[in-house]
Each structure stands twice: as structure tokens, then as C-alpha cells.
N, C-alpha and C. Protein backbone atom coordinates (compact mmCIF):
# COMPACT_ATOMS: atom_id res chain seq x y z
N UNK A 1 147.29 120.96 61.00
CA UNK A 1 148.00 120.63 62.22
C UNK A 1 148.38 121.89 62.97
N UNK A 2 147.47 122.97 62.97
CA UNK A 2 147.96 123.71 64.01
C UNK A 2 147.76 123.54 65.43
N UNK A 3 149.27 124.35 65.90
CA UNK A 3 149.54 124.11 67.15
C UNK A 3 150.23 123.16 67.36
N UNK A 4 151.10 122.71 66.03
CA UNK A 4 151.68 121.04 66.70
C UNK A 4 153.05 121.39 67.30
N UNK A 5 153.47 120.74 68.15
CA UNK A 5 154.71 120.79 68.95
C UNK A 5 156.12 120.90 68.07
N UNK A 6 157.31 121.87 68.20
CA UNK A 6 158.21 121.23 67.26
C UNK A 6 158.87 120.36 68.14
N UNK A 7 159.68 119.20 67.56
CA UNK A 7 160.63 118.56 68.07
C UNK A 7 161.46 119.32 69.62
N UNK A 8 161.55 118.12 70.18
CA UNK A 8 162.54 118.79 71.73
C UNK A 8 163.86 118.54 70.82
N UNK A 9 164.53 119.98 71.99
CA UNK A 9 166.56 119.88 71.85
C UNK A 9 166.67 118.89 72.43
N UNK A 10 167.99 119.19 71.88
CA UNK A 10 169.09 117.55 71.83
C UNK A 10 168.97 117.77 73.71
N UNK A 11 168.93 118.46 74.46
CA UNK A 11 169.53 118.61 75.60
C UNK A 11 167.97 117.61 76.71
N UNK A 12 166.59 117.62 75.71
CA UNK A 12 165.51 116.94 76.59
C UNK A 12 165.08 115.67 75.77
N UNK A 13 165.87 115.40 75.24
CA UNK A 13 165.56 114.37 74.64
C UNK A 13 165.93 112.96 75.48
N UNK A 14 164.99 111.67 75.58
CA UNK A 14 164.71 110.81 75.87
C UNK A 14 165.34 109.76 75.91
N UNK A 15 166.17 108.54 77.10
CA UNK A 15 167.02 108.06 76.46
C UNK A 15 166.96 107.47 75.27
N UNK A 16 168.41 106.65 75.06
CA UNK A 16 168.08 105.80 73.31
C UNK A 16 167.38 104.41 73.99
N UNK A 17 167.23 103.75 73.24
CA UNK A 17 166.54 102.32 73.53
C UNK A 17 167.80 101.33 73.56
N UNK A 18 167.63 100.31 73.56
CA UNK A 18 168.54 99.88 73.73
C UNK A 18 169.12 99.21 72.22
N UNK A 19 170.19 98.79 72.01
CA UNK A 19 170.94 97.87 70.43
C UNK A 19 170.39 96.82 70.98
N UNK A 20 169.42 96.10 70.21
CA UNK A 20 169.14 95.04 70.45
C UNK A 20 169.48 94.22 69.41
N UNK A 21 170.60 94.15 68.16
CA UNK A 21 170.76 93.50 67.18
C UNK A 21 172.16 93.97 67.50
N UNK A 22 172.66 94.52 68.27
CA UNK A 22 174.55 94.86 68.36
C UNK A 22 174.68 95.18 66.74
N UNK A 23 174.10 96.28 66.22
CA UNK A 23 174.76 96.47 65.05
C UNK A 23 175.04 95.51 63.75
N UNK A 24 174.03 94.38 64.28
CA UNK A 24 174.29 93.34 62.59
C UNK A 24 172.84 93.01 62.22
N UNK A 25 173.45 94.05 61.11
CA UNK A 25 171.95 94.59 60.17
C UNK A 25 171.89 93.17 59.12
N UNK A 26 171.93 92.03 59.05
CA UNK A 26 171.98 90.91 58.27
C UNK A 26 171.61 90.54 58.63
N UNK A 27 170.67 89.80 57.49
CA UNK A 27 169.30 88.40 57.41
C UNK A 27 169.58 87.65 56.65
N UNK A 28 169.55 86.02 57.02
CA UNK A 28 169.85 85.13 55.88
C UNK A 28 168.29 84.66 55.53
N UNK A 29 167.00 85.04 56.07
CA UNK A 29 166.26 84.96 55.43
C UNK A 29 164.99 86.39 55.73
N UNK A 30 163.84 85.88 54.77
CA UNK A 30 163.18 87.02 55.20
C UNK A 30 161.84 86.95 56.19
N UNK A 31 161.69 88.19 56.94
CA UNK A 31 160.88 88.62 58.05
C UNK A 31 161.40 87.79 59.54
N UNK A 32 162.81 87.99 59.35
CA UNK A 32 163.80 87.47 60.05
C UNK A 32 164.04 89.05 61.33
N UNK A 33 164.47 89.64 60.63
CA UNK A 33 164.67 91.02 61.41
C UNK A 33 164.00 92.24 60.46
N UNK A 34 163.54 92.96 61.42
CA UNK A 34 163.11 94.09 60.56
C UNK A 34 163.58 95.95 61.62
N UNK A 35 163.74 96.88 60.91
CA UNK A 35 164.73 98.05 61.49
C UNK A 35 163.33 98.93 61.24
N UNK A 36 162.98 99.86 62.07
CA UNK A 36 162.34 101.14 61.87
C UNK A 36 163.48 102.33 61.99
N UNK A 37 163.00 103.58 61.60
CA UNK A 37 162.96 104.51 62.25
C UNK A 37 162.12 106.12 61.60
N UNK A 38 162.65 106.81 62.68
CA UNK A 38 161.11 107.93 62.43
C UNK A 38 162.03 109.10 62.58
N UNK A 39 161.47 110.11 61.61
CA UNK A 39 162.18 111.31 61.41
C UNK A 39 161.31 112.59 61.39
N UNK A 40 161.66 113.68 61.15
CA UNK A 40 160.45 115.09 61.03
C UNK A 40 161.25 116.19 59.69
N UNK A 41 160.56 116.36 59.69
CA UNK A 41 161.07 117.45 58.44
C UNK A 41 159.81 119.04 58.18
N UNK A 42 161.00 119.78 58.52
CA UNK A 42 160.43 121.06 58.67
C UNK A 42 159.43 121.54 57.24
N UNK A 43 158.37 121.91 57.41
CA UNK A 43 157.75 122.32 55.85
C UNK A 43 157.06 123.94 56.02
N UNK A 44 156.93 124.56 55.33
CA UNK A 44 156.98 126.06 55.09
C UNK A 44 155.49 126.61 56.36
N UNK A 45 154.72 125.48 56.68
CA UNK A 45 153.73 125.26 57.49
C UNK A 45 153.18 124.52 59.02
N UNK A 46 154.25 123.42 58.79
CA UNK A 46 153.92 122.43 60.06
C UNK A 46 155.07 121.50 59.95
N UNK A 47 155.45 120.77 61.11
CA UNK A 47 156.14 119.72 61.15
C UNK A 47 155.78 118.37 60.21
N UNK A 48 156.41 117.48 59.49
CA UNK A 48 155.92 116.72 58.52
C UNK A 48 156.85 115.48 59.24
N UNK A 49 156.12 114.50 60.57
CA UNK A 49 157.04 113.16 60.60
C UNK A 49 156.47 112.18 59.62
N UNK A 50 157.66 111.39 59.31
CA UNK A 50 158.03 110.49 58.45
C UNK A 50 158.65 108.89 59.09
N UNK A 51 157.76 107.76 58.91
CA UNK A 51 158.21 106.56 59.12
C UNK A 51 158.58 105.79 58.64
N UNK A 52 159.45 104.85 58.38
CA UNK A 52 160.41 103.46 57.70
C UNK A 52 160.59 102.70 58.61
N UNK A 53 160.20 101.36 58.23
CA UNK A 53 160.26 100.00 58.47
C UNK A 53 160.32 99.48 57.68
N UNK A 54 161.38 98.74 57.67
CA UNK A 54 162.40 97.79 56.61
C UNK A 54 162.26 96.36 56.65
N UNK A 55 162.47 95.01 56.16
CA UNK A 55 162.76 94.09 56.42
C UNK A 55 164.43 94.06 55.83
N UNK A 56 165.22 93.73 57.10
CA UNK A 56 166.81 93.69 56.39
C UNK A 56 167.20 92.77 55.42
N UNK A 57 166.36 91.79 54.89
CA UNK A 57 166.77 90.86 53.97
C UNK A 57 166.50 91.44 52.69
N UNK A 58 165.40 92.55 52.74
CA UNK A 58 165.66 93.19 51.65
C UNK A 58 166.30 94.16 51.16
């Protein structure tokens, strides 16, 4: 991955999206709701992003 971009500052960063669950992470059953999110982590070489997607019932 050379040449890859690092992450933008906090100062150009993009708005948030919107809460579309107001904060209630609860499922009374499953593939009811499901949560992502995506992260980066610095490695001695290149940026390393990382994705999670959950189902909340589990």
C-alpha cells in the first residue's frame, strides 16, 4: 500500500451521519438491527483499516 493517505484531522473531517436508532442498541430478536463501524490503526509500514458489523441481538 504505498502511498496510501493517512487519516484527515479532526478539524476536515466529514459530518457525522445521522443517530438513526437514538442510542438503543437493543434487539428482541435477531437481524433486527445491526451497528457497523470502521477504524485505522497505525502499523510500523502503512495504515491498517479495520471493519465491524454486529448484529445487536448478539
Amino acid at each position: 500500500m504505498d502511498g496510501a493517505a493517512a487519516p484527515r484531522s479532526r478539524s476536515r473531517r466529514a459530518p457525522r451521519p445521522l443517530d438513526l436508532v437514538d442510542r438503543d442498541f437493543t434487539a428482541s430478536r435477531p437481524d433486527q438491527l445491526w451497528v457497523a463501524d470502521m477504524t485505522y490503526v497505525r502499523t510500523w509500514s502503512v495504515w491498517a483499516y479495520v471493519a465491524f458489523v454486529l448484529d445487536v441481538y448478539s
